[in-house]
N, C-alpha and C. Protein backbone atom coordinates (compact mmCIF):
# COMPACT_ATOMS: atom_id res chain seq x y z
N UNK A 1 -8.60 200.40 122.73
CA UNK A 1 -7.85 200.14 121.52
C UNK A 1 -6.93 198.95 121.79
N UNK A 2 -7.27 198.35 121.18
CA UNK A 2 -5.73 197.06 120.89
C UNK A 2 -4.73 197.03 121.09
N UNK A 3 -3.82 196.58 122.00
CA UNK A 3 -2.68 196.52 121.82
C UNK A 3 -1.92 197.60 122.72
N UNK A 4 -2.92 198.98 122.81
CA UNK A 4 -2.19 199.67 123.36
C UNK A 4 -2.68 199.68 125.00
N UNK A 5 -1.17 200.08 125.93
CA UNK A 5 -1.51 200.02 127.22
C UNK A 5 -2.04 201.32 127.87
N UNK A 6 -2.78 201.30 129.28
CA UNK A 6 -3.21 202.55 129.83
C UNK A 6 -1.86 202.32 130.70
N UNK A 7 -1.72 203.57 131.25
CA UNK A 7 -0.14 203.67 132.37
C UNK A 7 -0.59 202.71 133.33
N UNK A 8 -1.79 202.69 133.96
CA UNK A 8 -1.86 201.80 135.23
C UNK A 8 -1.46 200.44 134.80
N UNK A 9 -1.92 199.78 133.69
CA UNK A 9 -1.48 198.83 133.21
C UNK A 9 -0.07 198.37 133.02
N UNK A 10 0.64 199.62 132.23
CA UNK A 10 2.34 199.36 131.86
C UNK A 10 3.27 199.33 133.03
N UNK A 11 2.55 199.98 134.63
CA UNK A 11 3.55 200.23 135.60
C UNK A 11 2.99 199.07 136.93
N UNK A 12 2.03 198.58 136.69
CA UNK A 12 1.39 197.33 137.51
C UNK A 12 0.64 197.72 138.48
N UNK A 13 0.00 199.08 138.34
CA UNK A 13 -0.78 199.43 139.28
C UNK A 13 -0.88 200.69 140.68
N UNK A 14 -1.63 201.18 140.64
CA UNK A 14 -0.85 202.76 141.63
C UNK A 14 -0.43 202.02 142.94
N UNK A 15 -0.31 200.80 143.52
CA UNK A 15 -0.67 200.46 144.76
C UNK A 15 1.03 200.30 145.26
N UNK A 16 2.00 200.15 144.24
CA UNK A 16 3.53 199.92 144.12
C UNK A 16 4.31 201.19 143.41
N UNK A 17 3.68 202.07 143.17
CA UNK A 17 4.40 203.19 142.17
C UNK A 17 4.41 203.96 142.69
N UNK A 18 5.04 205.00 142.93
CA UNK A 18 5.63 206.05 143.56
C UNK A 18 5.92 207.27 141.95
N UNK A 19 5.30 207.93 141.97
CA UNK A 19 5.29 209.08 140.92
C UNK A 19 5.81 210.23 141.35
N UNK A 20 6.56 210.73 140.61
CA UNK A 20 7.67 212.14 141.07
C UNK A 20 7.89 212.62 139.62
N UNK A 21 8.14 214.49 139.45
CA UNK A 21 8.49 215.32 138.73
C UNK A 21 10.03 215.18 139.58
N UNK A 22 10.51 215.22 137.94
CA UNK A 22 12.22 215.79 137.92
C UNK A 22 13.03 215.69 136.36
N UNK A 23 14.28 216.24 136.42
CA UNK A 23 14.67 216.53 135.35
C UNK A 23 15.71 215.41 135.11
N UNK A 24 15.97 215.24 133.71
CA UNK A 24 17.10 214.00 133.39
C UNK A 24 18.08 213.85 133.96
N UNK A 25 18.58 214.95 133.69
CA UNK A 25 20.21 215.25 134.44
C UNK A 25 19.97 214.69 135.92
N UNK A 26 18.98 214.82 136.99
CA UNK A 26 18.97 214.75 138.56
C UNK A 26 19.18 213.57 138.93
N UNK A 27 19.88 213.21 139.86
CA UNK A 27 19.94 211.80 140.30
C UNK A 27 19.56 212.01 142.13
N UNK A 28 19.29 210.66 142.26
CA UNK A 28 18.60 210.79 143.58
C UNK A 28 18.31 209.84 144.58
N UNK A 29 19.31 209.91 145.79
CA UNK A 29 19.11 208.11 146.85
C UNK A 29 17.49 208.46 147.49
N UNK A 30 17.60 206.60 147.52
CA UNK A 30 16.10 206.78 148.09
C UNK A 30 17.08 205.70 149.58
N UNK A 31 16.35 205.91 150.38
CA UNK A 31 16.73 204.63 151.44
C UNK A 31 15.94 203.70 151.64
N UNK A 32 16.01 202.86 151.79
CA UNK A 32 14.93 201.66 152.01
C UNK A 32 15.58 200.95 153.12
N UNK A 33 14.20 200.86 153.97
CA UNK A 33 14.29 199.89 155.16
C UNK A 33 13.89 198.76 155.32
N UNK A 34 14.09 197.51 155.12
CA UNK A 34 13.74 196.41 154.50
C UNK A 34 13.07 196.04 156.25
N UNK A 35 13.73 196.39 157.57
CA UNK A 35 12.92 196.00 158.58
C UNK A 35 13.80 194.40 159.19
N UNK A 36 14.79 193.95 158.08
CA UNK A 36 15.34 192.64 158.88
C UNK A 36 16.30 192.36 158.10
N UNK A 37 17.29 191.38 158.52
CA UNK A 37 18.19 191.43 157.99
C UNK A 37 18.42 190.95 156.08
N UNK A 38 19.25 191.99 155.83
CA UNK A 38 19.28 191.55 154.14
C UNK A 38 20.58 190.91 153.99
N UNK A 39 21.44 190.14 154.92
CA UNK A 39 22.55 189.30 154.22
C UNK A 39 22.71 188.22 153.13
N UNK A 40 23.18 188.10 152.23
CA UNK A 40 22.73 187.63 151.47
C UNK A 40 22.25 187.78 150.26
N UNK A 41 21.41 189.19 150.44
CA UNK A 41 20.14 189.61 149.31
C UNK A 41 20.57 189.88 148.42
N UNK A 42 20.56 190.00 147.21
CA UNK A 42 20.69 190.42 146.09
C UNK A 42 19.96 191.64 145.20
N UNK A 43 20.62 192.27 144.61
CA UNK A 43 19.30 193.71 144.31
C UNK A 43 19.57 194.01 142.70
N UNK A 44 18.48 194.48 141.89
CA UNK A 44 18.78 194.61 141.01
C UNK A 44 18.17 196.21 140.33
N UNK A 45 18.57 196.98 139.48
CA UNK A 45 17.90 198.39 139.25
C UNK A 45 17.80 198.19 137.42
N UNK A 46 16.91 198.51 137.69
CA UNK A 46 16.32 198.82 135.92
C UNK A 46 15.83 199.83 135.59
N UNK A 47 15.81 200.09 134.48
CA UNK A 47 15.00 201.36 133.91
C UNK A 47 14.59 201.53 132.57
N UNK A 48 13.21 201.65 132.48
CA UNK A 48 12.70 202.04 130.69
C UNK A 48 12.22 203.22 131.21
N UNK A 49 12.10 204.32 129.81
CA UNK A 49 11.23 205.47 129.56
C UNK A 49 10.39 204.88 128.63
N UNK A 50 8.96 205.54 128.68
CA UNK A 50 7.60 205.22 128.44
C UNK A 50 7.09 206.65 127.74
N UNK A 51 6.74 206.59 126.81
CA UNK A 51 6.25 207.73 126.37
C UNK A 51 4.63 208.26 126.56
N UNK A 52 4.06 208.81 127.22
CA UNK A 52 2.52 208.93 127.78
C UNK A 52 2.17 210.17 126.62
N UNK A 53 1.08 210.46 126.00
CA UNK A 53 0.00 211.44 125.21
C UNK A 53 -0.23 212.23 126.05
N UNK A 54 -0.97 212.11 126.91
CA UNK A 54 -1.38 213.45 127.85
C UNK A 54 -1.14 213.03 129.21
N UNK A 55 -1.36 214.32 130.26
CA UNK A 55 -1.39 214.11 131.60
C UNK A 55 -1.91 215.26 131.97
N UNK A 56 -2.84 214.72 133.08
CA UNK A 56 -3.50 216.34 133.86
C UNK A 56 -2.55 216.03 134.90
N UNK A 57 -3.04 217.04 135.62
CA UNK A 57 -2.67 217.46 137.16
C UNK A 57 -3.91 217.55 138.18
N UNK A 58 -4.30 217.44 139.43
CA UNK A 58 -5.21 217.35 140.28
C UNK A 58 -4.81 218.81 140.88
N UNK A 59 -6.25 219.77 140.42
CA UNK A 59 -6.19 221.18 141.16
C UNK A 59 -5.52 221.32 142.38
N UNK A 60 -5.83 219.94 143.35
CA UNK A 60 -5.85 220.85 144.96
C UNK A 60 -4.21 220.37 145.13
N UNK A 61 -3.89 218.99 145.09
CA UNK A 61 -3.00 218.37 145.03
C UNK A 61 -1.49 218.56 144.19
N UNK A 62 -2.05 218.71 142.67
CA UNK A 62 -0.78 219.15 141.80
C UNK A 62 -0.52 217.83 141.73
N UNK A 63 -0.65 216.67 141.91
CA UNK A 63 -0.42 215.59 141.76
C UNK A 63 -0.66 215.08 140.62
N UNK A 64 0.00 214.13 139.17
CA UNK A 64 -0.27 214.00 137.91
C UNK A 64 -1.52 212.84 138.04
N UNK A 65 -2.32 212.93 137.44
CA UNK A 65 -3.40 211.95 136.99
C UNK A 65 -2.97 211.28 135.43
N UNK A 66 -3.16 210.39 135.55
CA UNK A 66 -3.05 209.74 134.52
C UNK A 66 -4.20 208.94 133.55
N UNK A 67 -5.75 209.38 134.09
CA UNK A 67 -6.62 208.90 134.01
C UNK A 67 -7.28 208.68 132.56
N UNK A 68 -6.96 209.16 131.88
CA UNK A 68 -6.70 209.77 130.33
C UNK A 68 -5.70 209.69 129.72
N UNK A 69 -4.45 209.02 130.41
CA UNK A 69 -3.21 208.91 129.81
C UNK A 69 -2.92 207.37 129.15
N UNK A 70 -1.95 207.72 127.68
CA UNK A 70 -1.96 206.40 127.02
C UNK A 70 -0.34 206.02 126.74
N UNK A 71 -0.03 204.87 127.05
CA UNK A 71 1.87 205.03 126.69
C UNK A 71 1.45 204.55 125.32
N UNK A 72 2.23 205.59 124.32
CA UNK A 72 2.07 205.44 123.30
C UNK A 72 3.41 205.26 122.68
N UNK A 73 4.52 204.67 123.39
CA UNK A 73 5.70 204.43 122.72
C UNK A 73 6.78 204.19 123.65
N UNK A 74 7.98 203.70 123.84
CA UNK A 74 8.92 203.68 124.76
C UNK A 74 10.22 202.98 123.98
N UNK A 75 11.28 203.30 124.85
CA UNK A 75 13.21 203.28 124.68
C UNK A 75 13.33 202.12 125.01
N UNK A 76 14.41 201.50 124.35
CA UNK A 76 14.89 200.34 125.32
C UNK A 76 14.93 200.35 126.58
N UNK A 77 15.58 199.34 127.12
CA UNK A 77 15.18 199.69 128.65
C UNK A 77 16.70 199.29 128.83
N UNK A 78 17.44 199.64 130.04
CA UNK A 78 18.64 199.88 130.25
C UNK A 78 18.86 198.44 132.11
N UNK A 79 20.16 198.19 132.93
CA UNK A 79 20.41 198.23 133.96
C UNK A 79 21.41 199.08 134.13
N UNK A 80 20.75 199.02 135.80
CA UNK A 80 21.92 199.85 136.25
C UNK A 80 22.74 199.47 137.20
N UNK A 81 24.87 199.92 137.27
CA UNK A 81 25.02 198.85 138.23
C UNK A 81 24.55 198.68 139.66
N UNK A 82 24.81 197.87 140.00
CA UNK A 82 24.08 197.38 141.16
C UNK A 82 26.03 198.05 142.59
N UNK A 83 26.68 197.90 141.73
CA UNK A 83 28.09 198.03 142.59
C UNK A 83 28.01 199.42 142.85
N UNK A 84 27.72 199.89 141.55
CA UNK A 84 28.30 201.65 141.82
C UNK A 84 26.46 202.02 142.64
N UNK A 85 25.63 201.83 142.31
CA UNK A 85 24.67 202.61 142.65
C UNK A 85 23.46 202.33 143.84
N UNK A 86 24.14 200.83 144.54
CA UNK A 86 23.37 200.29 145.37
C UNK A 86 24.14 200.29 146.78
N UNK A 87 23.72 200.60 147.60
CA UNK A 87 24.84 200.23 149.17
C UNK A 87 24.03 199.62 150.02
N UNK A 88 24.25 198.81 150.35
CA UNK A 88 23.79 198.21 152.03
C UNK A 88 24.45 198.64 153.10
N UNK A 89 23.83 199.66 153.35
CA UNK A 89 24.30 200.63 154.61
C UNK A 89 24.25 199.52 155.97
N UNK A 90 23.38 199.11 156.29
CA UNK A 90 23.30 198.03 157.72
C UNK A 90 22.59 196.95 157.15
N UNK A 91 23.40 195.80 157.18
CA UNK A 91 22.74 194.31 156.37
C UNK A 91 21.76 193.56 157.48
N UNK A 92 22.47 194.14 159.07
CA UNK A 92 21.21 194.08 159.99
C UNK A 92 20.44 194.53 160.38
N UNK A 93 20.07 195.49 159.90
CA UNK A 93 18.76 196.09 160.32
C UNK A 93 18.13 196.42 159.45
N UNK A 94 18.68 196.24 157.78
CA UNK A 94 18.14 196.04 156.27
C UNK A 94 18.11 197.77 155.79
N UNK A 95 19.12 198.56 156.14
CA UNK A 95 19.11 199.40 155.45
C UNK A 95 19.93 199.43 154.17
N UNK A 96 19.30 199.93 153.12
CA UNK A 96 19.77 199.55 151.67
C UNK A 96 19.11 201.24 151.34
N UNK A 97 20.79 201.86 150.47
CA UNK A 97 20.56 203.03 149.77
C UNK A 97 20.68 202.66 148.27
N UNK A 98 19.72 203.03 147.64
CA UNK A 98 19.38 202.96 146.26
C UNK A 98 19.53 204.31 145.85
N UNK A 99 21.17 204.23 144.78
CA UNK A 99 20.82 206.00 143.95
C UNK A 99 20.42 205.61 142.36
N UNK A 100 19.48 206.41 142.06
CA UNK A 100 18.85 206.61 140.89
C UNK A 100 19.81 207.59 140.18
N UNK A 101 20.73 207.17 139.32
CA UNK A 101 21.74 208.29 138.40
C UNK A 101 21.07 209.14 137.31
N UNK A 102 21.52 210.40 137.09
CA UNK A 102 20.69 211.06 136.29
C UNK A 102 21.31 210.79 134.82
N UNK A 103 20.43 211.23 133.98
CA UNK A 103 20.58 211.09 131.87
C UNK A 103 20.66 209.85 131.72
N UNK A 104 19.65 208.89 132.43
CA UNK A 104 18.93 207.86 131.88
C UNK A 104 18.59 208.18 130.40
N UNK A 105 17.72 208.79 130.44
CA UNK A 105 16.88 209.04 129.22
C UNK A 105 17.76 210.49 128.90
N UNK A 106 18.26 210.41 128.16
CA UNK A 106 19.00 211.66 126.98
C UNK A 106 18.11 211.82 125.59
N UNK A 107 16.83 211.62 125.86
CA UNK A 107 16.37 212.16 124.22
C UNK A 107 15.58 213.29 124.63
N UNK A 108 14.83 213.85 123.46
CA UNK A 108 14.55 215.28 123.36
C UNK A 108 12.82 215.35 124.52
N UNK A 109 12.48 216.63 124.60
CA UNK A 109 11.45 216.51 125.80
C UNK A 109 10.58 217.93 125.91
N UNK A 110 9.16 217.83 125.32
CA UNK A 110 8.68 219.08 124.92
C UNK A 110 8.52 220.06 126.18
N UNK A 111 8.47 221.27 125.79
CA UNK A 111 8.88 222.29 127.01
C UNK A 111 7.07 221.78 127.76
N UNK A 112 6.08 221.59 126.88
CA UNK A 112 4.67 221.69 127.56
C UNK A 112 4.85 221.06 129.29
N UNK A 113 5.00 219.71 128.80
CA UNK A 113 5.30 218.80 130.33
C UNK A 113 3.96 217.89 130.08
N UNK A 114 3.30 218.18 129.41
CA UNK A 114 1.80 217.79 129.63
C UNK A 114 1.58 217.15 128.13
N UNK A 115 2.39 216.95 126.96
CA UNK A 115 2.19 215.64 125.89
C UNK A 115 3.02 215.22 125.60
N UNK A 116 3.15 213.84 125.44
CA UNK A 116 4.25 213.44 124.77
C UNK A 116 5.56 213.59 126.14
N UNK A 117 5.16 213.00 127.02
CA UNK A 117 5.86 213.33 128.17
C UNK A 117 6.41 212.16 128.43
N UNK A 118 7.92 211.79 128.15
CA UNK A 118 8.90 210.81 129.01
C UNK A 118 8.45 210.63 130.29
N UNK A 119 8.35 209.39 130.30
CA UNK A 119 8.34 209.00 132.19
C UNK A 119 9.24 207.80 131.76
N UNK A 120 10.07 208.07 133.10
CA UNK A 120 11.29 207.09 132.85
C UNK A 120 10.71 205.97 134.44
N UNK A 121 10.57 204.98 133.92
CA UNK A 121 10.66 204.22 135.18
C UNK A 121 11.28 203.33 135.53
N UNK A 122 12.09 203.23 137.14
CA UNK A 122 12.81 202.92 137.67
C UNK A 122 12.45 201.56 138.56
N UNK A 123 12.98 200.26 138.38
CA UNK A 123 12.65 199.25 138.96
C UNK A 123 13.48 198.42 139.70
N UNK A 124 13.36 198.61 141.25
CA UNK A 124 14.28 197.83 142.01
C UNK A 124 13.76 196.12 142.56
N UNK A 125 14.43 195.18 142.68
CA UNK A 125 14.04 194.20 142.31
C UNK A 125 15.38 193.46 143.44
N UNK A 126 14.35 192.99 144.38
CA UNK A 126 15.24 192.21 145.37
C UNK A 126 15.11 190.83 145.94
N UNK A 127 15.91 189.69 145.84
CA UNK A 127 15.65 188.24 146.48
C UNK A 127 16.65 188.16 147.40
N UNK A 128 16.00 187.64 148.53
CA UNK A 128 16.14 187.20 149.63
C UNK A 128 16.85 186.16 150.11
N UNK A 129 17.49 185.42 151.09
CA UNK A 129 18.40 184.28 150.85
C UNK A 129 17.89 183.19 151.25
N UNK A 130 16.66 182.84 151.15
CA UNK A 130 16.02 181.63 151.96
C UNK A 130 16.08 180.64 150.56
N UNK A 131 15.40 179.79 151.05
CA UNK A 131 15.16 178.75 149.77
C UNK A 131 13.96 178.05 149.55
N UNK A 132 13.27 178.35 148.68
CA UNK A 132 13.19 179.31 147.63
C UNK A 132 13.45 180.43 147.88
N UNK A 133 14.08 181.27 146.97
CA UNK A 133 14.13 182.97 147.77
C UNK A 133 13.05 183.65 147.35
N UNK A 134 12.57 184.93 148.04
CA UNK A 134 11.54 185.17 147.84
C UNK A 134 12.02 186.80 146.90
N UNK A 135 10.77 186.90 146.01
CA UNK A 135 11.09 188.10 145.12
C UNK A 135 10.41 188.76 145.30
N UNK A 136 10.96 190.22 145.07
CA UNK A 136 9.65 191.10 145.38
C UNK A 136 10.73 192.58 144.50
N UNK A 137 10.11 193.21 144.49
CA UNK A 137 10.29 194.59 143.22
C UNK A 137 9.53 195.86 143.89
N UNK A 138 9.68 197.14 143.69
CA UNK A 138 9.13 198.19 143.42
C UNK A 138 9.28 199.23 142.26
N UNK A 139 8.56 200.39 141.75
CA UNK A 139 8.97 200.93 141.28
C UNK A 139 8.45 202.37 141.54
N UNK A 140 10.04 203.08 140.98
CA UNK A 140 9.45 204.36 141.02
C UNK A 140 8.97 205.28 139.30
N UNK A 141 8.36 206.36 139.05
CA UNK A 141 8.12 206.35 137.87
C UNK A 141 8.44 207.95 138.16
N UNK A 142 9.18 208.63 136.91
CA UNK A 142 9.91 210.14 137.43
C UNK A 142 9.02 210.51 135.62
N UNK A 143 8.26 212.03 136.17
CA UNK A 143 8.37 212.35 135.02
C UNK A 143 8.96 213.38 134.48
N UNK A 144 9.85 213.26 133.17
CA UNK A 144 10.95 214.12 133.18
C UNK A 144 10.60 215.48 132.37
N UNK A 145 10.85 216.46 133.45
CA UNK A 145 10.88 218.05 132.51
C UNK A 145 11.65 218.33 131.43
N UNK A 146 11.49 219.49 131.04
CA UNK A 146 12.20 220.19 130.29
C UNK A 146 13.12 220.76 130.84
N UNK A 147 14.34 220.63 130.48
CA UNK A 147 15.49 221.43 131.12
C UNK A 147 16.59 222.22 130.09
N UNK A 148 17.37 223.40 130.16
CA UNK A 148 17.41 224.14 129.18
C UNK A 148 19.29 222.99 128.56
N UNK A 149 19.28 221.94 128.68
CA UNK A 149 20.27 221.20 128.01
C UNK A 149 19.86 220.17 127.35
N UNK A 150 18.41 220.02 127.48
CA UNK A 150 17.30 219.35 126.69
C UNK A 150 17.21 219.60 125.47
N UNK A 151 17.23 218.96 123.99
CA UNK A 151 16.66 219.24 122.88
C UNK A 151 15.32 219.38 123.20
N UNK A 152 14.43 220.59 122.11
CA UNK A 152 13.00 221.08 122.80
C UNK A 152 12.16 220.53 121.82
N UNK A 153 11.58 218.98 121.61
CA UNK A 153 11.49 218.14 120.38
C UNK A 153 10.92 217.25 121.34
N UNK A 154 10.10 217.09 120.36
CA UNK A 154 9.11 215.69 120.81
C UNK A 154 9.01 214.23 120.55
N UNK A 155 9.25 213.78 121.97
CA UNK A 155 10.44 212.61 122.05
C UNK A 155 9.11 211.52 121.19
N UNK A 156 7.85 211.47 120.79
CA UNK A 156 7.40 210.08 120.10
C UNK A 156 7.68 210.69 118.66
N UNK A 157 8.31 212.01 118.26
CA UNK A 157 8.60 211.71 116.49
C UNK A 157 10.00 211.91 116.31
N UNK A 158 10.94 211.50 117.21
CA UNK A 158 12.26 211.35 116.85
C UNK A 158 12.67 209.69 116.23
N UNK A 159 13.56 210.54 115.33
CA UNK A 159 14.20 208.84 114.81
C UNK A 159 16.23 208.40 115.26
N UNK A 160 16.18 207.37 114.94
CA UNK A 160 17.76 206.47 115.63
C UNK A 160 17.98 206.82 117.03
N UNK A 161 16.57 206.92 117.93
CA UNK A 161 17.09 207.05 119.51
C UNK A 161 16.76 205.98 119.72
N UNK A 162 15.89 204.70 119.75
CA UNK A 162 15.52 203.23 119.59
C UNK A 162 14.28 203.88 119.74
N UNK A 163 13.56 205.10 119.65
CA UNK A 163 11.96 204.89 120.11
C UNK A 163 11.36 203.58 119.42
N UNK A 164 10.21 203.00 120.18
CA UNK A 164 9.21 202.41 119.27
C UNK A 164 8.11 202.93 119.84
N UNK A 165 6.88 203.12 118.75
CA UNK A 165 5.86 203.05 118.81
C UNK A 165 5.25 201.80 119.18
N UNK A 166 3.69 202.65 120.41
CA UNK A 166 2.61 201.27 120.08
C UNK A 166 1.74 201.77 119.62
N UNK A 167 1.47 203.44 118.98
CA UNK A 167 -0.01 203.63 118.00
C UNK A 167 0.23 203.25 116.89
């Protein structure tokens, strides 16, 4: 269909994405070891929610497939600060803690888990101090449950949260 994206498409591919179940409210450091020194570096955190139609799960694994899945709508997309939520723990040896804050996404979220399912994804985005500097990004993609402080409403037919549609 036209116009509209498959997830592998909207998130750039499984080879950089990191997929995780969790709830809005949760927030969560990741550490990253960059392997050399980051003086200098600069970092940046972003985040859109993506609205997906369906999602299986892989029997043995429990792991979400997305193979059948269509983003059929998504929120503005937000930053996040880089002061409050980023630390460079050792600038020589490139350890960098990245926290992911929770109620990104505050709109409503059906109890199923499996249509119409928010995935909020999270994009860290770092240059280097050489010259040219060099860029490089990851992302992570969380998909968010139902939790009982959740409206129990289905986040592609709500209106004045900014959804847009792409069906």
């Amino acid at each position: 269909m036209a116009g509209v994206l498959t997830i592998a498409q909207w998130l750039g591919g499984p080879d950089n994405v990191i997929v995780e179940s969790t709830f809005p409210s949760s927030s969560k450091t990741y550490m990253y070891n960059f392997g050399t020194n980051v003086t200098g570096w600069t970092f940046e955190l972003e985040y859109q929610t993506v609205v997906v139609d369906t999602i299986s799960y892989d029997r043995i694994t429990n792991e979400p497939s997305f193979s059948n899945s269509t983003v059929i709508g998504y929120f503005p997309s937000g930053v996040v600060s880089t002061s409050s939520y980023i630390s460079v723990v050792n600038a020589t040896s490139g350890i960098v803690n990245v926290t992911h804050p929770g109620n990104l996404y505050t709109g409503p979220i059906l109890p199923d888990a499996r249509a119409n399912t928010p995935l909020l994804v999270m994009g860290l985005t770092w240059k280097d101090a050489s010259s040219p500097p060099q860029i490089n990004s990851h992302r992570i993609a969380k998909l968010l449950a139902w939790e009982p402080l959740v409206a129990p409403t289905n986040p592609a037919t709500t209106t004045g949260t900014g959804y847009i549609s792409l069906v």
